[in-house]
N, C-alpha and C. Protein backbone atom coordinates (compact mmCIF):
# COMPACT_ATOMS: atom_id res chain seq x y z
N UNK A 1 0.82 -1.20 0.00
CA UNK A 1 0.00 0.00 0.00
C UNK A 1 0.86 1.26 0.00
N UNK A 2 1.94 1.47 0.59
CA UNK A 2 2.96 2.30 0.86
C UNK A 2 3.38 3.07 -0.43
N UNK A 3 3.62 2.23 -1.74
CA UNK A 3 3.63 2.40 -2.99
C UNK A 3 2.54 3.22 -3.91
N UNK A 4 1.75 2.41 -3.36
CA UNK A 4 0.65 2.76 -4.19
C UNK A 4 -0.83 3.79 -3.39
N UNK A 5 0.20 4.77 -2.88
CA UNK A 5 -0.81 5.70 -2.14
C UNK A 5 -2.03 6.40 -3.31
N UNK A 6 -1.15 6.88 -3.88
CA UNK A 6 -2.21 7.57 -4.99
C UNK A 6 -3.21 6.67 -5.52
N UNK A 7 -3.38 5.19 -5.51
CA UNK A 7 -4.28 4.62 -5.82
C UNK A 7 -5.66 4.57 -4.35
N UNK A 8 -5.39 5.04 -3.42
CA UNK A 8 -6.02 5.04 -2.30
C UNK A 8 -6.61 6.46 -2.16
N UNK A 9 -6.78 7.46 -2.95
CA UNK A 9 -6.78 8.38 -2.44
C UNK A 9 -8.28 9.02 -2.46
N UNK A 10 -8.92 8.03 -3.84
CA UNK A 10 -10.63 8.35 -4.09
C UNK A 10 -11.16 7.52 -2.94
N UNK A 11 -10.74 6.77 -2.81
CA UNK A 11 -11.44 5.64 -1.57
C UNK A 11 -11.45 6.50 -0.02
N UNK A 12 -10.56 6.95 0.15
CA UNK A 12 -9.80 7.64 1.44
C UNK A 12 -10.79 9.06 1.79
N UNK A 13 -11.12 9.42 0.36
CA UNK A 13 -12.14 10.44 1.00
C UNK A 13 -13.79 9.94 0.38
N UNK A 14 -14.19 9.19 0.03
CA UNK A 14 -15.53 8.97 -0.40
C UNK A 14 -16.87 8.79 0.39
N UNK A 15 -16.37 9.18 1.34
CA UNK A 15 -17.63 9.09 2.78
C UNK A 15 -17.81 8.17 3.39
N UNK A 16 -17.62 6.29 2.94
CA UNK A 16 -17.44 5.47 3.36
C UNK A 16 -17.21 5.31 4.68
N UNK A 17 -17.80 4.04 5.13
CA UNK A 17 -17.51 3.84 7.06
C UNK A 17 -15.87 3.49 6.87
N UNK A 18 -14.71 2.76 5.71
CA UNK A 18 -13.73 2.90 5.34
C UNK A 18 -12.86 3.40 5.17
N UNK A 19 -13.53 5.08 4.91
CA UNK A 19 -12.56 6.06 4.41
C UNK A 19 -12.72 6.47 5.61
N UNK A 20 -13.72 6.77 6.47
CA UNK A 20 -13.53 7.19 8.09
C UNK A 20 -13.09 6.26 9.03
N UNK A 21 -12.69 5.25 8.98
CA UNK A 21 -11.94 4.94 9.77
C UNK A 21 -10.53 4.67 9.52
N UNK A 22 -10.14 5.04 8.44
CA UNK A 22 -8.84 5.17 7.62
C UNK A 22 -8.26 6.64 8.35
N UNK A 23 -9.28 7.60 8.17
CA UNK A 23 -9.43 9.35 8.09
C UNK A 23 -9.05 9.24 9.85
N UNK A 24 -9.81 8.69 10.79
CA UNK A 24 -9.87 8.28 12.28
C UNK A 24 -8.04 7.49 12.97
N UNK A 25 -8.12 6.79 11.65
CA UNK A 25 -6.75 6.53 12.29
C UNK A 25 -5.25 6.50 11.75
N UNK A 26 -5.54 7.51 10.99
CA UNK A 26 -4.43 8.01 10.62
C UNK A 26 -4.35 9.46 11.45
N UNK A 27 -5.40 10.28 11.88
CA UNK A 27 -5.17 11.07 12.67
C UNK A 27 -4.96 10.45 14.32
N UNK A 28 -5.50 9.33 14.73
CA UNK A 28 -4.84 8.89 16.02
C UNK A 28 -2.88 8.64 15.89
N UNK A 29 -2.58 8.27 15.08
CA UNK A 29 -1.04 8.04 14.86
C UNK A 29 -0.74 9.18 14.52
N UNK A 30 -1.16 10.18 14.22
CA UNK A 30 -0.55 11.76 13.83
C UNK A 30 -0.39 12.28 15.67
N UNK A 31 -1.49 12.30 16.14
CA UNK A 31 -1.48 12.63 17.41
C UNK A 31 -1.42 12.23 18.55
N UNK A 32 -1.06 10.76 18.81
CA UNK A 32 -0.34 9.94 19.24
C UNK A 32 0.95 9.69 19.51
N UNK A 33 1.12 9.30 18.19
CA UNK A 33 2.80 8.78 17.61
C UNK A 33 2.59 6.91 18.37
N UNK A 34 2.20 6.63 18.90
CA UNK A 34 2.35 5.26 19.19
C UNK A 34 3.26 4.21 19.06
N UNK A 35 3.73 4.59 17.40
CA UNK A 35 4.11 3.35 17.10
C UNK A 35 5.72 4.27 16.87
N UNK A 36 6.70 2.66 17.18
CA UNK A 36 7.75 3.61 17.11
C UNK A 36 8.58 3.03 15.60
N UNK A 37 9.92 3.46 15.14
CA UNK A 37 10.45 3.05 13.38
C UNK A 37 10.77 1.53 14.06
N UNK A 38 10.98 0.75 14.91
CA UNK A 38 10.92 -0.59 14.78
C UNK A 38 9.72 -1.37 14.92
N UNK A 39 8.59 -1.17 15.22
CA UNK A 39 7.15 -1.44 15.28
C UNK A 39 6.62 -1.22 13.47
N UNK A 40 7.31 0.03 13.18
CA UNK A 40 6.61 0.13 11.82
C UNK A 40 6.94 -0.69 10.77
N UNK A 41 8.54 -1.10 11.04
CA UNK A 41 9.04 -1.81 9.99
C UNK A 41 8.01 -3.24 10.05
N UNK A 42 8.35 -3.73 11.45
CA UNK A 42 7.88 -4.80 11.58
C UNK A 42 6.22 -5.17 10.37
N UNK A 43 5.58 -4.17 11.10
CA UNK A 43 4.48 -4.04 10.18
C UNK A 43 4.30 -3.87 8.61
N UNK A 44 4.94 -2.47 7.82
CA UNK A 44 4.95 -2.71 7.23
C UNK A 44 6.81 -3.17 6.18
N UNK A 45 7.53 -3.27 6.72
CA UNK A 45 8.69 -3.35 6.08
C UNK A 45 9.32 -2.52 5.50
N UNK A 46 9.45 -1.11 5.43
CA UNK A 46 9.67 0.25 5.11
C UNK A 46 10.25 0.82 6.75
N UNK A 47 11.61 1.19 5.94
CA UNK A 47 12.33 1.46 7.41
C UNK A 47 12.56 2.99 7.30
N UNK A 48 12.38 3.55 8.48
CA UNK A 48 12.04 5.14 8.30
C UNK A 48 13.53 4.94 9.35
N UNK A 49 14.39 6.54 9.48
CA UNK A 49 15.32 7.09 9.76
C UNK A 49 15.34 7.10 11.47
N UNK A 50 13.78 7.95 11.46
CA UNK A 50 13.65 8.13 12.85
C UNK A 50 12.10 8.44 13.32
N UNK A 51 11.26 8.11 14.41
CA UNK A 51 10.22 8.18 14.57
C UNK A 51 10.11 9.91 13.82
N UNK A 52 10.65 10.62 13.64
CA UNK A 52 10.18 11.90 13.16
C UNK A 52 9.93 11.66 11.66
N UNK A 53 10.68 11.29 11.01
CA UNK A 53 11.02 10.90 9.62
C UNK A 53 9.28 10.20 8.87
N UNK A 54 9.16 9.27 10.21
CA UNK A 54 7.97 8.64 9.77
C UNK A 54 6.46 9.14 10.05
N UNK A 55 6.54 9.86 11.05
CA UNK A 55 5.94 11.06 11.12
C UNK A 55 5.13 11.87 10.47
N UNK A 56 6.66 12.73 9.86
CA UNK A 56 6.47 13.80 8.79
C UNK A 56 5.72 12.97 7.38
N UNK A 57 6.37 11.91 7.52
CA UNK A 57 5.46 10.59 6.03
C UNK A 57 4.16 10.74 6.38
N UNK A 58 3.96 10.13 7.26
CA UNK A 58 2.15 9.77 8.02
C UNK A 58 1.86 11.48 7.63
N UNK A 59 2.11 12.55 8.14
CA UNK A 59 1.60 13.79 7.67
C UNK A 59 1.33 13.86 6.55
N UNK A 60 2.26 14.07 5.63
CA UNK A 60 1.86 14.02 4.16
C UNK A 60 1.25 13.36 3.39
N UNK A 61 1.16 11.86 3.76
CA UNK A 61 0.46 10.94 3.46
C UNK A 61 -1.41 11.76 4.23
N UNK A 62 -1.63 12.55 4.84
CA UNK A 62 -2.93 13.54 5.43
C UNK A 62 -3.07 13.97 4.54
N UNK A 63 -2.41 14.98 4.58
CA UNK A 63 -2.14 16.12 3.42
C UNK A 63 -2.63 15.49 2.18
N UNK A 64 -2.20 14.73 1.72
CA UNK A 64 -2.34 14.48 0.07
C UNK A 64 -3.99 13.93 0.26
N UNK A 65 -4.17 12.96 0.82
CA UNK A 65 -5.47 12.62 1.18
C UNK A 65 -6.27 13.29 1.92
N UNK A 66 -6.39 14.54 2.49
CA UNK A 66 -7.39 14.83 2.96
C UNK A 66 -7.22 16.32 2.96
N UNK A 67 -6.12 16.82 2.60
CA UNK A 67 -5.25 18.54 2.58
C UNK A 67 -5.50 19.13 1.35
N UNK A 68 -4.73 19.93 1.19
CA UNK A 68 -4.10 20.52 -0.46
C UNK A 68 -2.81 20.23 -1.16
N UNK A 69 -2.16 18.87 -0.08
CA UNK A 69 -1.09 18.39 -1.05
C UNK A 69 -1.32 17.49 -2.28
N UNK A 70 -0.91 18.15 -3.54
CA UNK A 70 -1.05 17.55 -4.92
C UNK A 70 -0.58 15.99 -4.93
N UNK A 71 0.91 16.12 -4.73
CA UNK A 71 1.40 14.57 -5.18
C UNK A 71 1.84 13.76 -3.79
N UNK A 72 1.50 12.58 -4.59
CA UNK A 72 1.60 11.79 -3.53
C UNK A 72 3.07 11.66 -2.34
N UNK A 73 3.15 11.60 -1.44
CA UNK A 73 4.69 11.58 -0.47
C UNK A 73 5.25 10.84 -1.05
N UNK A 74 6.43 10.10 -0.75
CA UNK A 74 7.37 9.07 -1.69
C UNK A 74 8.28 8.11 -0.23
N UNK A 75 7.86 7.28 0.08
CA UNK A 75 8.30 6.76 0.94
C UNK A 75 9.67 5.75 0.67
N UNK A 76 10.44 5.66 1.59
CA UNK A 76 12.16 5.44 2.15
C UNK A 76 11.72 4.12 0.88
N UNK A 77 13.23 3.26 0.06
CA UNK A 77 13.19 1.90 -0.12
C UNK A 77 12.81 1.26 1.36
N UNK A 78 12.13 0.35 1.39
CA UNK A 78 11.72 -1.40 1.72
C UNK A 78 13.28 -2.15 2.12
């Protein structure tokens, strides 16, 4: 999925009980932080720098889906 954000992005806002709980918890991990860069890898296999690094991703990854950011973020190699 990490890849292929821009294919998620009509789904992500379409009103759906899906896209709100997508919308729900991607803002709990924005304002949270919970999970830390060895939890994430684990999950998804994309190794971020530093819990900030992955962060600022999860933000933009908002932004593009639910903001005024145009293109999609571009996440670290796998």
């Amino acid at each position: 999925m990490i890849d292929d954000i821009e294919m998620y992005r009509d789904g992500a806002r379409d009103g759906s009980p899906y896209a709100a709980r997508l919308r729900a918890s991607l803002e709990y991990l924005l304002e949270q932080r919970p999970a830390s860069v060895k939890e994430w890898w684990s999950l998804s296999r994309y190794a971020f720098q530093s819990e900030d690094e992955l962060y600022e991703f999860l933000a933009d990854v908002h932004a593009y889906f639910y903001g005024d950011r145009v293109e999609p973020p571009i996440a670290p190699a796998p």
